[in-house]
Structure formats: C-alpha cells, structure tokens
C-alpha atoms as a PDB file:
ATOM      1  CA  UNK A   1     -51.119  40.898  11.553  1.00  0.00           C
ATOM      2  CA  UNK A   2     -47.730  38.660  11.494  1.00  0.00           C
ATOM      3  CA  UNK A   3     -48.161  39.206  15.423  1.00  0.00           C
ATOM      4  CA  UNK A   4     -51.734  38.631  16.003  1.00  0.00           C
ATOM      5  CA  UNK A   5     -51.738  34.819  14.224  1.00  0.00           C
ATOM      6  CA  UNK A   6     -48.893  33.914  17.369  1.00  0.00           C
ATOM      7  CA  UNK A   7     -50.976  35.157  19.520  1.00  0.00           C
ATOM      8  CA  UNK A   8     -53.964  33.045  18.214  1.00  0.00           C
ATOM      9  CA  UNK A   9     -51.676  29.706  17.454  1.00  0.00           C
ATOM     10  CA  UNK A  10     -50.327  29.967  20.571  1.00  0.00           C
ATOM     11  CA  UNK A  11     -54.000  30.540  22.231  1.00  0.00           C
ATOM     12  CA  UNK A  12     -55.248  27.428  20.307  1.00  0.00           C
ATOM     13  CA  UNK A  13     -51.994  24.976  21.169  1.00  0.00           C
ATOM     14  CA  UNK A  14     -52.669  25.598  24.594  1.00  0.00           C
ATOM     15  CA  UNK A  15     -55.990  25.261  24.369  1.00  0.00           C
ATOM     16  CA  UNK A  16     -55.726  22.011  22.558  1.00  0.00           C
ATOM     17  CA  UNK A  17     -52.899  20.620  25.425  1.00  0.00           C
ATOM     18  CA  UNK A  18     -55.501  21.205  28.070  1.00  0.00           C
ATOM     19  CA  UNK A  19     -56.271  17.687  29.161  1.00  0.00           C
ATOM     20  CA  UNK A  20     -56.802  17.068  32.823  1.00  0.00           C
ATOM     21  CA  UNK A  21     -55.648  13.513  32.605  1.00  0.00           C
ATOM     22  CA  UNK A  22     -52.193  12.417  34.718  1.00  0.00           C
ATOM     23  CA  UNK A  23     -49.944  11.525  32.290  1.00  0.00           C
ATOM     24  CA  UNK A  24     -47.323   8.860  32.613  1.00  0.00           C
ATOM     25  CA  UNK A  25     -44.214   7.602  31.119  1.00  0.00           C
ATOM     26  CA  UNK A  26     -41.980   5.229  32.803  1.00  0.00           C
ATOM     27  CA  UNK A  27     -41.282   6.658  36.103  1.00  0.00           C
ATOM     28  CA  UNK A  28     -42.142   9.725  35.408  1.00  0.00           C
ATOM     29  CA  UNK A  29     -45.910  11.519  35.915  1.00  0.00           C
ATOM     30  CA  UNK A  30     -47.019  14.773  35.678  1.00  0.00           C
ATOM     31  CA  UNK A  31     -50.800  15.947  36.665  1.00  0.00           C
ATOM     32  CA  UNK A  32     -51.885  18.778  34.389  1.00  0.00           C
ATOM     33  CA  UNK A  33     -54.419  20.568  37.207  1.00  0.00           C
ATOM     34  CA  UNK A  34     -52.287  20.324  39.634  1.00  0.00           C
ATOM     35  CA  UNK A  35     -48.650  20.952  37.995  1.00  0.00           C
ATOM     36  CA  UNK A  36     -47.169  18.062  39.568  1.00  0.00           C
ATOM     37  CA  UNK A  37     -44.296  15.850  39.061  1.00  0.00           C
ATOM     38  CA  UNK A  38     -43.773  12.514  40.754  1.00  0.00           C
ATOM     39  CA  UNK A  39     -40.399  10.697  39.465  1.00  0.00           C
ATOM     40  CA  UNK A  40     -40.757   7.041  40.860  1.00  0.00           C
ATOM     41  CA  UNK A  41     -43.744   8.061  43.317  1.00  0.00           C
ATOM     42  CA  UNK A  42     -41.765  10.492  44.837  1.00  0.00           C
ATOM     43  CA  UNK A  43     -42.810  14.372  44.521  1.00  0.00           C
ATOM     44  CA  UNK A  44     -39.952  16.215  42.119  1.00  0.00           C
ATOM     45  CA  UNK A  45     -39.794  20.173  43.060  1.00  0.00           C
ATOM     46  CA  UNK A  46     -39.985  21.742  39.413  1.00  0.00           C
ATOM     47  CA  UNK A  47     -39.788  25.086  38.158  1.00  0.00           C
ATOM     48  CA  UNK A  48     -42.838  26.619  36.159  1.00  0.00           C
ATOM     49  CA  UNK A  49     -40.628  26.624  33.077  1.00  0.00           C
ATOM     50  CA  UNK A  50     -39.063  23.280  34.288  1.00  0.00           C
ATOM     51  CA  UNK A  51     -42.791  21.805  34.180  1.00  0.00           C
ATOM     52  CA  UNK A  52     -43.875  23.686  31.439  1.00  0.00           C
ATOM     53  CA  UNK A  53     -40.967  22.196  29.500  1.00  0.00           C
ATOM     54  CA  UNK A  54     -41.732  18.849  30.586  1.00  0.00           C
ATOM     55  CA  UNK A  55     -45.216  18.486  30.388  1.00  0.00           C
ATOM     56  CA  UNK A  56     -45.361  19.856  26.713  1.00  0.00           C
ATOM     57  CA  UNK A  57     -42.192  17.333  25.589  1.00  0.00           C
ATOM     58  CA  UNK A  58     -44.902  14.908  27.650  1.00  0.00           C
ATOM     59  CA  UNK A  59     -47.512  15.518  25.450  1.00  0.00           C
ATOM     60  CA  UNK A  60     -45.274  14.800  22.550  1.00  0.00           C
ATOM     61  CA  UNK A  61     -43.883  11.870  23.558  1.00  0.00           C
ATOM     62  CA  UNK A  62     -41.074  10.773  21.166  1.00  0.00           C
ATOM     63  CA  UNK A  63     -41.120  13.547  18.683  1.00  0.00           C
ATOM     64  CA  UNK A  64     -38.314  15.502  18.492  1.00  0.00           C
ATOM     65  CA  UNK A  65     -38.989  19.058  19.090  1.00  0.00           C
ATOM     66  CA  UNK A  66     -36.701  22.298  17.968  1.00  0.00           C
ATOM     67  CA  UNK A  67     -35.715  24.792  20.134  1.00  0.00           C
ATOM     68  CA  UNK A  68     -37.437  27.397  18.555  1.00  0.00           C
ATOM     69  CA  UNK A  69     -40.857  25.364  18.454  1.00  0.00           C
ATOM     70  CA  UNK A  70     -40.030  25.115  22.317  1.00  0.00           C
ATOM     71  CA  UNK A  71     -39.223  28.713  22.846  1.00  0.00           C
ATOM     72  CA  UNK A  72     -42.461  29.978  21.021  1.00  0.00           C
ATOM     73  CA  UNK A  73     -44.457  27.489  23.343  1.00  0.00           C
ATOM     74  CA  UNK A  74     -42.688  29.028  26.672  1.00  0.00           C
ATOM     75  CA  UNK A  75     -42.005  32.987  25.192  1.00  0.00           C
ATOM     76  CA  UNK A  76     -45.429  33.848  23.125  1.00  0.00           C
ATOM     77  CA  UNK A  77     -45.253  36.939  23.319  1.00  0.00           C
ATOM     78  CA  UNK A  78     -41.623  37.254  21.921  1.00  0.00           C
ATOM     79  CA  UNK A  79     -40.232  37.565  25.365  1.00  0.00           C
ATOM     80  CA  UNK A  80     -36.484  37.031  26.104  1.00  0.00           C
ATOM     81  CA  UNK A  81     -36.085  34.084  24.096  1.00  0.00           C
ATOM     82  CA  UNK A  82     -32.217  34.093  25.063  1.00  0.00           C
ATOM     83  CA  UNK A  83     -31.757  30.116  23.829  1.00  0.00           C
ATOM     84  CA  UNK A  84     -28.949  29.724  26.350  1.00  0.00           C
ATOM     85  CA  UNK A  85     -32.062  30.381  29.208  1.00  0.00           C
ATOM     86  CA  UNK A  86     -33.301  27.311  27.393  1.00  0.00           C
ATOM     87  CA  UNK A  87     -30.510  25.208  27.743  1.00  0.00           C
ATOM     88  CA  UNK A  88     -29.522  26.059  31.194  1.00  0.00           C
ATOM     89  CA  UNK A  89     -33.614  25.009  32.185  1.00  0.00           C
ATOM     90  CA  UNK A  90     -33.484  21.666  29.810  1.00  0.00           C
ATOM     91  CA  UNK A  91     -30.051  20.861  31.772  1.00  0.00           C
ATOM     92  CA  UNK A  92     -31.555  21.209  34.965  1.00  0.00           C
ATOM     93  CA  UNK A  93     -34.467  19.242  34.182  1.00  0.00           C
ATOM     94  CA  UNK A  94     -32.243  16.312  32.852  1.00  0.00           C
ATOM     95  CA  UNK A  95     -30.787  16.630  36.070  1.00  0.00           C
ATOM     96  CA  UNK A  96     -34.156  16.043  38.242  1.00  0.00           C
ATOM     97  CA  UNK A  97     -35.107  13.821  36.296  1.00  0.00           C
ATOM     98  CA  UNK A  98     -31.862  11.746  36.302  1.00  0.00           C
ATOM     99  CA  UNK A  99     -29.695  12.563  38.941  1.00  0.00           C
ATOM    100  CA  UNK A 100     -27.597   9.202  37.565  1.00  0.00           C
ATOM    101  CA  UNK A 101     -27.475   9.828  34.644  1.00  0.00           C
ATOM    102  CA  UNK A 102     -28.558   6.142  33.766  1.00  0.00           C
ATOM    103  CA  UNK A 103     -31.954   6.841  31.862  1.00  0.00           C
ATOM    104  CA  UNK A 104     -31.830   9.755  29.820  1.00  0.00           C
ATOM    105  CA  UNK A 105     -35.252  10.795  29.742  1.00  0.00           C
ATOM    106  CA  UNK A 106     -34.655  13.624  27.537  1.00  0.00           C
ATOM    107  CA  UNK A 107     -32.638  12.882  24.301  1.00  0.00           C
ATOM    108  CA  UNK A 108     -30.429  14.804  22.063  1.00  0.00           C
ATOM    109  CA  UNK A 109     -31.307  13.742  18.347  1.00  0.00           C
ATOM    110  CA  UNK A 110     -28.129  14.633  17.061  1.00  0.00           C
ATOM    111  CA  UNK A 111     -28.855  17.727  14.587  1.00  0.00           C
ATOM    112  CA  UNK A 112     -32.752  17.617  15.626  1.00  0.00           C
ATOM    113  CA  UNK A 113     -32.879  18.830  18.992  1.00  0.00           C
ATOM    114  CA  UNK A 114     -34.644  17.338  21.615  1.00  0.00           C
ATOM    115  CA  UNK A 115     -37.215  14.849  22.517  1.00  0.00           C
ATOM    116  CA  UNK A 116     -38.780  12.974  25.801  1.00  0.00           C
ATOM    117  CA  UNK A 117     -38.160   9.222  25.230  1.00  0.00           C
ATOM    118  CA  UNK A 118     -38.660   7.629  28.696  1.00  0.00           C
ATOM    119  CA  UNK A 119     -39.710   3.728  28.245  1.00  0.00           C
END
C-alpha cells in the first residue's frame, strides 16, 4: 500500500508540473515540450537528469528543496537513490549554468539544501 501512494503522488506531481509554457528566470530558460535549455540565448547541452533537476527547481523558484524531496522526484520507483549521484549531477549543473562562478543560480541554504534563485 506504502508503495502504491508513491507511485500515485509521484503520478499526480508530474502531472500537475506539466505546463507547456517556456519558463524563464534571468538568463536562464527552459521549454518543457521540447527539454531545452538556453543560458543567455545560447543552447546549454543538459543531461536528462541535469534538466530534470533544473526544470523542477524551475518550477519552484526560490523554495528550498531537500535532497530527498529531489531524489523521490528523479528515483520514483526507489531506484538507486545513491545521494552522492545527486550531488555529482547538481555540481555539474552549477557548472553549466555558471561556468564563472559569478551568479550562483543554484544556492546552498545552509542546513536546508538547495534552491534555484536566479534574479
């Protein structure tokens, strides 16, 4: 039963996330039917996790979001939810997305995990 309500939650947030609509924050746009990622008009080569992670901190804008609320978005299905995975993909997406290091796009809260925070 504990199993079957993931499986449904996880249905319905996706199914609730399922806008269409290109979705911008600074510099930074992502286009939900196609899967792609423009960073300053240019086209930014993603991974699917890489975009999955992005577009769902996206959607969130500027709410910090755990790990493990992250992990059940990307593993459903309890899937190798190894947390360093995580944190080797959120690195290199900080990376794409600021190769200078100047913005910081994605934000530690100290003791709260993470959060997209792009003005």
């Amino acid at each position: 039963m504990e199993e079957l309500l993931a499986r449904i939650n996880a249905l319905l947030r996706r199914a609730s996330n399922s806008s269409s609509q290109v979705i911008c924050y600074g510099t930074v746009c992502i286009n939900p039917d196609s899967q792609q990622t423009t960073l300053s008009g240019q086209l930014l080569e993603l991974t699917e996790f890489e975009y999955k992670i992005l577009e769902y901190l996206m959607r969130r804008y500027n709410k910090v979001i755990s790990k493990s609320e992250l992990s059940d978005y990307l593993y459903p299905h309890n899937e190798d939810r190894n947390s360093n995975v995580l944190e080797v993909i959120m690195g290199r997406l900080r990376k794409k997305l600021d190769p200078d290091g100047q913005l910081k796009p994605i934000e530690t809260v100290r003791g709260r995990d993470d959060r997209f925070n792009l003005q």
